[in-house]
C-alpha atoms as a PDB file:
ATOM      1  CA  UNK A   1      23.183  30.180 138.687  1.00  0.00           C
ATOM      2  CA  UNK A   2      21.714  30.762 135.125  1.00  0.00           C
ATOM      3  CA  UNK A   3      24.711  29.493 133.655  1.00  0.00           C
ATOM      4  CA  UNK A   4      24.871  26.549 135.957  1.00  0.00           C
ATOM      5  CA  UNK A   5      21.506  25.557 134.607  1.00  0.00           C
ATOM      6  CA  UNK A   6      22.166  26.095 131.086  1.00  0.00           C
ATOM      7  CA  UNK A   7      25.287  24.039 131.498  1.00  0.00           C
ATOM      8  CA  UNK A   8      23.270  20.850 133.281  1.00  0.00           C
ATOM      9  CA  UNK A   9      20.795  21.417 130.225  1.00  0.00           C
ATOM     10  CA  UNK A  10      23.408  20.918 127.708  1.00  0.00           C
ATOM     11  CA  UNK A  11      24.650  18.345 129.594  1.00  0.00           C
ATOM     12  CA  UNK A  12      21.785  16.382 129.860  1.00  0.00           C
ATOM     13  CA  UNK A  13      20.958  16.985 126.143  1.00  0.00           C
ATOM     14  CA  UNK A  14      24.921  15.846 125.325  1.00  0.00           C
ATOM     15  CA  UNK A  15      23.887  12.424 127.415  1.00  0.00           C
ATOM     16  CA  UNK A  16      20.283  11.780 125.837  1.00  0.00           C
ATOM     17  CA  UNK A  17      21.664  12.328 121.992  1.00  0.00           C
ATOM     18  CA  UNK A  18      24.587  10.502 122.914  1.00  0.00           C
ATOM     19  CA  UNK A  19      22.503   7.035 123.955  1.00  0.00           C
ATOM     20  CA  UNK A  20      20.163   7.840 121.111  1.00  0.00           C
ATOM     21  CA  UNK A  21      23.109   7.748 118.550  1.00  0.00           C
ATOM     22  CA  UNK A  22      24.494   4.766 120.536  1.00  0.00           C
ATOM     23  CA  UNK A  23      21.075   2.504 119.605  1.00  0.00           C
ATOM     24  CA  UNK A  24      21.411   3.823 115.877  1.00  0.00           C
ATOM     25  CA  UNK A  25      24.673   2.852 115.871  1.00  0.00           C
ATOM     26  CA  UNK A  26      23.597  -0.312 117.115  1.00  0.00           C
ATOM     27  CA  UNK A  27      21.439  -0.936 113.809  1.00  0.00           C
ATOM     28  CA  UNK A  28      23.355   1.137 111.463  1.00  0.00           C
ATOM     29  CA  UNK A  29      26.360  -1.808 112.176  1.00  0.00           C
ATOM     30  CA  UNK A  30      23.656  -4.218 112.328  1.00  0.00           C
ATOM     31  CA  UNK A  31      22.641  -3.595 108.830  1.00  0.00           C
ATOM     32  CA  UNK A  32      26.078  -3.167 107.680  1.00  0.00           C
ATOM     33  CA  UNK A  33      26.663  -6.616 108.592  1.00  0.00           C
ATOM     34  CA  UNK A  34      23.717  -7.826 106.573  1.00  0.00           C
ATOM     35  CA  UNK A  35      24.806  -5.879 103.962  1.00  0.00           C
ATOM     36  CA  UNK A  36      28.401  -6.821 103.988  1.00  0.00           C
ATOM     37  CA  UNK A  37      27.637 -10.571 104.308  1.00  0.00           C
ATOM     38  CA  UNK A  38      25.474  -9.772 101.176  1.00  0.00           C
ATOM     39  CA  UNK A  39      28.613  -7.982  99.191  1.00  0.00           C
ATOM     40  CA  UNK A  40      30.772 -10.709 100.133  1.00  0.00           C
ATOM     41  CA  UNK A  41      28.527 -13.427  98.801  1.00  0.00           C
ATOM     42  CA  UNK A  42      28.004 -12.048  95.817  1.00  0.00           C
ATOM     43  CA  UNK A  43      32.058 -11.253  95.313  1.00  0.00           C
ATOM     44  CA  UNK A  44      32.171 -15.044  96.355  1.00  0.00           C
ATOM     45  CA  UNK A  45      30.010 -15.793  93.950  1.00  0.00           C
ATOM     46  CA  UNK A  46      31.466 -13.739  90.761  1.00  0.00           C
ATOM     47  CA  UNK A  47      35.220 -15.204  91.780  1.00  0.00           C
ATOM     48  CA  UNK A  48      36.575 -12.115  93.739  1.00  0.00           C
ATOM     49  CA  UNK A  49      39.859 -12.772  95.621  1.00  0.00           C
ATOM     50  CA  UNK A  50      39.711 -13.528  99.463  1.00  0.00           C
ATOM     51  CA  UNK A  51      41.724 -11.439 102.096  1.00  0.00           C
ATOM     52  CA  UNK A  52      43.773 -12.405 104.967  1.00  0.00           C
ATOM     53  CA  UNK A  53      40.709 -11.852 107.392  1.00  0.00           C
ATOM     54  CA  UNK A  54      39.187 -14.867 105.799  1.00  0.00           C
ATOM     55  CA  UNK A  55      36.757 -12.966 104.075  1.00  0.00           C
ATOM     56  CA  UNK A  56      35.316 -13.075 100.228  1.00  0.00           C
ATOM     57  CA  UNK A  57      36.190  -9.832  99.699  1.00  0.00           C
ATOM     58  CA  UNK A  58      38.878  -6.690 100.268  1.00  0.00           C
ATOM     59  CA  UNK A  59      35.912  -4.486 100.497  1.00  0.00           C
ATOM     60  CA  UNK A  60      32.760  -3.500 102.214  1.00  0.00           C
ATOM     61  CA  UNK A  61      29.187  -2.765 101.021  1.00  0.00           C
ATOM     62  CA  UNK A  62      30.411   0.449  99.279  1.00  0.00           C
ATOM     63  CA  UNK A  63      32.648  -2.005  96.695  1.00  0.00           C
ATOM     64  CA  UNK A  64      35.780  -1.663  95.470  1.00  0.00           C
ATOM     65  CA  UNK A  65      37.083   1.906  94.336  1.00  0.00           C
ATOM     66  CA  UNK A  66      39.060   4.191  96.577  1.00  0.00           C
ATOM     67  CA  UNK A  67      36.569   4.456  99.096  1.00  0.00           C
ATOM     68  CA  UNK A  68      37.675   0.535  99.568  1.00  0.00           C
ATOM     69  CA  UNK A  69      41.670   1.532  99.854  1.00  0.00           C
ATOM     70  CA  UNK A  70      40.388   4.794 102.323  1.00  0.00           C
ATOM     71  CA  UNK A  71      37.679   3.133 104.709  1.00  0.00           C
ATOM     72  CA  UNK A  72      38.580  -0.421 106.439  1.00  0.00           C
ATOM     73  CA  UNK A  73      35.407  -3.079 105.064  1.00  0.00           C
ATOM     74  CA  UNK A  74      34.595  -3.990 108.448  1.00  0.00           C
ATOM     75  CA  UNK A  75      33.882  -0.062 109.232  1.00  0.00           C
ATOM     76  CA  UNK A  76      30.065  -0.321 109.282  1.00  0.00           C
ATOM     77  CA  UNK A  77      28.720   3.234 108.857  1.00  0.00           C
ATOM     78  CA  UNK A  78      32.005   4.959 107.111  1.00  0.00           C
ATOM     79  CA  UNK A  79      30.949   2.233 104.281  1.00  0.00           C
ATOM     80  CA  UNK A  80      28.947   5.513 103.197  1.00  0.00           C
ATOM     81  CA  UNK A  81      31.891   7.534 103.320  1.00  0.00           C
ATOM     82  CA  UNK A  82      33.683   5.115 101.139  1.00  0.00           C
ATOM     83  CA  UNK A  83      30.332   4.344  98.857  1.00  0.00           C
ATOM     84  CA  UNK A  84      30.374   8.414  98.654  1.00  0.00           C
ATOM     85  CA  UNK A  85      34.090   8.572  98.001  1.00  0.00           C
ATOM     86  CA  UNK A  86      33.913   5.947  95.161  1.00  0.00           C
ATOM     87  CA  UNK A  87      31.000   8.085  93.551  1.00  0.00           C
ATOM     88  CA  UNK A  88      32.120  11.469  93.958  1.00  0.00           C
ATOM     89  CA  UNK A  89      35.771  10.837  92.398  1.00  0.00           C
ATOM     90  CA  UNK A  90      34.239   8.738  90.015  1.00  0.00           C
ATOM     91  CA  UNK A  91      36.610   5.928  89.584  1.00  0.00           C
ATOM     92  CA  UNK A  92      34.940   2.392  90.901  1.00  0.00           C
ATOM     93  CA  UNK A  93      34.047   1.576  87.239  1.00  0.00           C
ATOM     94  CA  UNK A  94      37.319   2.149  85.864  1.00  0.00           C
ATOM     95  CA  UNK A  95      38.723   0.272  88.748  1.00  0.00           C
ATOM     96  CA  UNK A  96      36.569  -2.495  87.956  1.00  0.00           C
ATOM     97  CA  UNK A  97      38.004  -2.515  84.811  1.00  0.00           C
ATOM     98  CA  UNK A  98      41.343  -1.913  85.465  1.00  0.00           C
ATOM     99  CA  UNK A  99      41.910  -3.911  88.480  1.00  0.00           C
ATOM    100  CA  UNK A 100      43.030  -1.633  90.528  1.00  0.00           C
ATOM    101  CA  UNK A 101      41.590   0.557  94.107  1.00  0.00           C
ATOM    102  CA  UNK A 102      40.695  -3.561  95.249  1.00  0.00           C
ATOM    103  CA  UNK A 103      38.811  -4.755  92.026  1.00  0.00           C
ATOM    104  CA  UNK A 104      41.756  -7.195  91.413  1.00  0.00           C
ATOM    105  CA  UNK A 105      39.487  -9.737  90.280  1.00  0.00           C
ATOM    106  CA  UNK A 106      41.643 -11.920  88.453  1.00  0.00           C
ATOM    107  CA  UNK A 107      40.596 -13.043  85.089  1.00  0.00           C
ATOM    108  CA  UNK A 108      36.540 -12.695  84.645  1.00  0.00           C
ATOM    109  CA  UNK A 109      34.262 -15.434  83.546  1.00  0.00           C
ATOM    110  CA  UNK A 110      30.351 -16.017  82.528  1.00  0.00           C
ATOM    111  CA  UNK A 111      29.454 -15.184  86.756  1.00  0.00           C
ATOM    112  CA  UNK A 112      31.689 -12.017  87.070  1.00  0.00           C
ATOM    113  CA  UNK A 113      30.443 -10.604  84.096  1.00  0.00           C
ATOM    114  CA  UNK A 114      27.127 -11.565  84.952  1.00  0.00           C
ATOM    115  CA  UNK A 115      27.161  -9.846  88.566  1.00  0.00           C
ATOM    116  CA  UNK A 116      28.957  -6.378  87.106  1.00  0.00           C
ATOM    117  CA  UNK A 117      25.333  -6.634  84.855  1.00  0.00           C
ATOM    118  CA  UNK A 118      23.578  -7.001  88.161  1.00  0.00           C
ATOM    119  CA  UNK A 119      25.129  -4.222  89.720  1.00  0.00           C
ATOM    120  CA  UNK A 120      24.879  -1.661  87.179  1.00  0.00           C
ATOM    121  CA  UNK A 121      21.981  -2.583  85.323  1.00  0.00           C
ATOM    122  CA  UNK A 122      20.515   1.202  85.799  1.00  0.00           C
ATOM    123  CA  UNK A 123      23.720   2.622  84.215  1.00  0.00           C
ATOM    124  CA  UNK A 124      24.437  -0.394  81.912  1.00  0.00           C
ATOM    125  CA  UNK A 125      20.826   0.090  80.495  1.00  0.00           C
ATOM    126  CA  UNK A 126      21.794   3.711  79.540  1.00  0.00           C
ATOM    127  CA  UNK A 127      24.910   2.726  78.405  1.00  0.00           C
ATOM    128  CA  UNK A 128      23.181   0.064  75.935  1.00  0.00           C
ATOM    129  CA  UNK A 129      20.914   2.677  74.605  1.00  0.00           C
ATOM    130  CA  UNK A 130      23.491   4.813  73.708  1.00  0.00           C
ATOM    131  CA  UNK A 131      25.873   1.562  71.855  1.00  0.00           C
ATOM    132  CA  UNK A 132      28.758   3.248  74.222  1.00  0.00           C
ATOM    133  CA  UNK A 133      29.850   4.247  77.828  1.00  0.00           C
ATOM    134  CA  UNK A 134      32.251   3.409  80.761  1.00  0.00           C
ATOM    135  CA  UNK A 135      30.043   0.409  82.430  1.00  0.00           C
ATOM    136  CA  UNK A 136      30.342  -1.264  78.541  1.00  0.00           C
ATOM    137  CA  UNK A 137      33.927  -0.690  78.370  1.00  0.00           C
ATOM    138  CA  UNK A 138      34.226  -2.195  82.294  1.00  0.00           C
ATOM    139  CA  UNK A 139      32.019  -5.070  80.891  1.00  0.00           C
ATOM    140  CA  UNK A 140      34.083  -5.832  77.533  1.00  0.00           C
ATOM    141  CA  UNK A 141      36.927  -5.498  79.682  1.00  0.00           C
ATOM    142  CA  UNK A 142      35.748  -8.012  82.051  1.00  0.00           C
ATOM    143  CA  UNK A 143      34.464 -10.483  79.725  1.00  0.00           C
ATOM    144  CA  UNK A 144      37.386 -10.288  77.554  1.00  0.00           C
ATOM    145  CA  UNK A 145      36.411  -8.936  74.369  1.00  0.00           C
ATOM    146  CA  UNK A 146      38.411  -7.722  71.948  1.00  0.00           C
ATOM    147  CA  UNK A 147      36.505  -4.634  70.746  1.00  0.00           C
ATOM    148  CA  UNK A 148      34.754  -1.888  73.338  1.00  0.00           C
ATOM    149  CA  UNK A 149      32.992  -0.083  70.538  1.00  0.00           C
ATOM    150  CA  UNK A 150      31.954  -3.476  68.667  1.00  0.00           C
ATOM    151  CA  UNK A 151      30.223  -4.798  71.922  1.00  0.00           C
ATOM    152  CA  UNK A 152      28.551  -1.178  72.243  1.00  0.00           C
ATOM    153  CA  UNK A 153      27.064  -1.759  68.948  1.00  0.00           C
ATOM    154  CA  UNK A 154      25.782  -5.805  69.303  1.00  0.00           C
ATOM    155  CA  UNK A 155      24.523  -4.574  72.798  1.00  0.00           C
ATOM    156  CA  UNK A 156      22.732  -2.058  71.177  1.00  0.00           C
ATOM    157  CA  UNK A 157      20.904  -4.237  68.590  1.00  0.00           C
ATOM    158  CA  UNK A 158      20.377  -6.321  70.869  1.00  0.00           C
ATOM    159  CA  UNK A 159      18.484  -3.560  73.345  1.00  0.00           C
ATOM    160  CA  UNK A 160      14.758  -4.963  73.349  1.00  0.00           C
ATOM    161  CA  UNK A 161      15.670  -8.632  73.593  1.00  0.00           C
ATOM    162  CA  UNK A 162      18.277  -7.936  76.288  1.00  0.00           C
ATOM    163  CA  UNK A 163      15.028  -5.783  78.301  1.00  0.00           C
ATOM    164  CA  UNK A 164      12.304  -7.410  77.111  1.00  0.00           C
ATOM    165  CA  UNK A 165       9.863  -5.570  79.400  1.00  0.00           C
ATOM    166  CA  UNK A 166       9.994  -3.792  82.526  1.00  0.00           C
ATOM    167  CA  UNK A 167       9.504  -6.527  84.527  1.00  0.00           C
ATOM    168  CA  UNK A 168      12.712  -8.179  83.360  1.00  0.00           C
ATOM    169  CA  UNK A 169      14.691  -9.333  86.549  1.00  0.00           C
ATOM    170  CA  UNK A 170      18.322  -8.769  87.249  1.00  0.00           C
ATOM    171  CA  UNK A 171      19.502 -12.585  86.927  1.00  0.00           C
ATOM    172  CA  UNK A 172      17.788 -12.301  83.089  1.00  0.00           C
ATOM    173  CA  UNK A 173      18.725  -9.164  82.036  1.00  0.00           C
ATOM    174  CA  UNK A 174      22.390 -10.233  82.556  1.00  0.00           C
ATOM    175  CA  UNK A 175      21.844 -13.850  81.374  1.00  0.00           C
ATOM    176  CA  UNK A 176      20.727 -12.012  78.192  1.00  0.00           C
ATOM    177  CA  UNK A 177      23.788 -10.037  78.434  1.00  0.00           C
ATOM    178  CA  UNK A 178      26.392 -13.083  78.575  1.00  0.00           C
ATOM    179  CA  UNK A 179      24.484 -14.675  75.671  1.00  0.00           C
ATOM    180  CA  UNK A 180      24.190 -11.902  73.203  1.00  0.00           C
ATOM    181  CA  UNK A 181      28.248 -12.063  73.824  1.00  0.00           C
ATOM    182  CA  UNK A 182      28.758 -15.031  73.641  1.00  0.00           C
ATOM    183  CA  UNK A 183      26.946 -15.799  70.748  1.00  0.00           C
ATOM    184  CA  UNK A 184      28.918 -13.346  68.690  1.00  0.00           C
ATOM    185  CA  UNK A 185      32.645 -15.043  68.143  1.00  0.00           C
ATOM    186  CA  UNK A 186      32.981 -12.255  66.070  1.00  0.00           C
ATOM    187  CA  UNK A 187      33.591 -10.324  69.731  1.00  0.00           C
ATOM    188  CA  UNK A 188      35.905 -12.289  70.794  1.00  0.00           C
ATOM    189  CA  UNK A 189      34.617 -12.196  74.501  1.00  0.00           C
ATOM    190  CA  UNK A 190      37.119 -14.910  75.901  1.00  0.00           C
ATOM    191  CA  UNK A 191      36.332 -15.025  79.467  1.00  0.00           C
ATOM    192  CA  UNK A 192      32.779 -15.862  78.823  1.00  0.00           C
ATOM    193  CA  UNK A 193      33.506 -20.051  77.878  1.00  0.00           C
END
């Protein structure tokens, strides 16, 4: 009889965390949606490629990388599994700037570039301090300019007018981005105009 009640107990907990996960769900693929929609406008925007489906974009919230090639974009909550996949085996940045894992972006331009600085502005902003680092190579690479290491160094000059204060927003820190390359034709950066 003991094991009888046990056995209902479990039973009835299996039911109760099963409806409670069901409502989470519910929002979890709500808010992927919202974020999704967001991705996709903002791949729209920067000139990504659209798929068969219709949409702006071959990828979910997580981005292109391999979590993109592993997890299907309309997959709601394994977006974290990609967005974890992408970080842990580091390679979304170099597929950015390789065009590979989904990031086949085509030729970039003044609003691709611009987005990538959206995106990464944390690790770009590291990257700038130091004159070097993968999300300036991804950059140069997606701009078109000639010389990695040269755009380190303008970048780098450039630092304080590029963040000039804390309260710099995304759209002007990468508006001061594009025009610190593009000012320099010594850079080369042909996809910037």
């Amino acid at each position: 009889m003991r094991n009888i009640v046990k056995m209902l107990g479990a039973g009835l907990l299996l039911v109760a965390v099963n409806a409670s996960a069901e409502d989470a769900g519910d929002k979890v693929n709500e808010k992927a949606e919202e974020a999704k929609d967001a991705t996709q406008e903002v791949a729209k925007d920067a000139g990504v490629a659209g798929t068969e489906s219709g949409g702006a974009a071959k990828f979910g919230p997580a981005g292109c990388g391999l979590g993109s090639l592993v997890f299907k974009p309309d997959s709601g909550f394994t977006q974290i599994f990609a967005a974890t996949t992408n970080g842990t085996s580091a390679n979304q940045t170099f597929a950015i700037s390789s065009g590979t894992s989904n990031c086949d972006t085509g030729s970039g331009n003044a609003k691709s570039a611009k987005a990538f600085v959206q995106t990464n502005r944390a690790a770009l902003a590291k990257d700038i301090a130091r004159g070097r680092g993968e999300t300036i190579s991804s950059l140069s690479a997606l701009a078109g300019c000639s010389d990695p290491r040269a755009v380190g160094v303008k970048l780098q000059r450039n630092f304080r007018t590029i963040f000039s204060s804390a309260k710099a927003t995304d759209i002007q820190v990468s508006d001061s981005v594009v025009n610190v390359l593009s000012s320099d034709a010594g850079l080369s950066c042909s996809n910037l105009g």
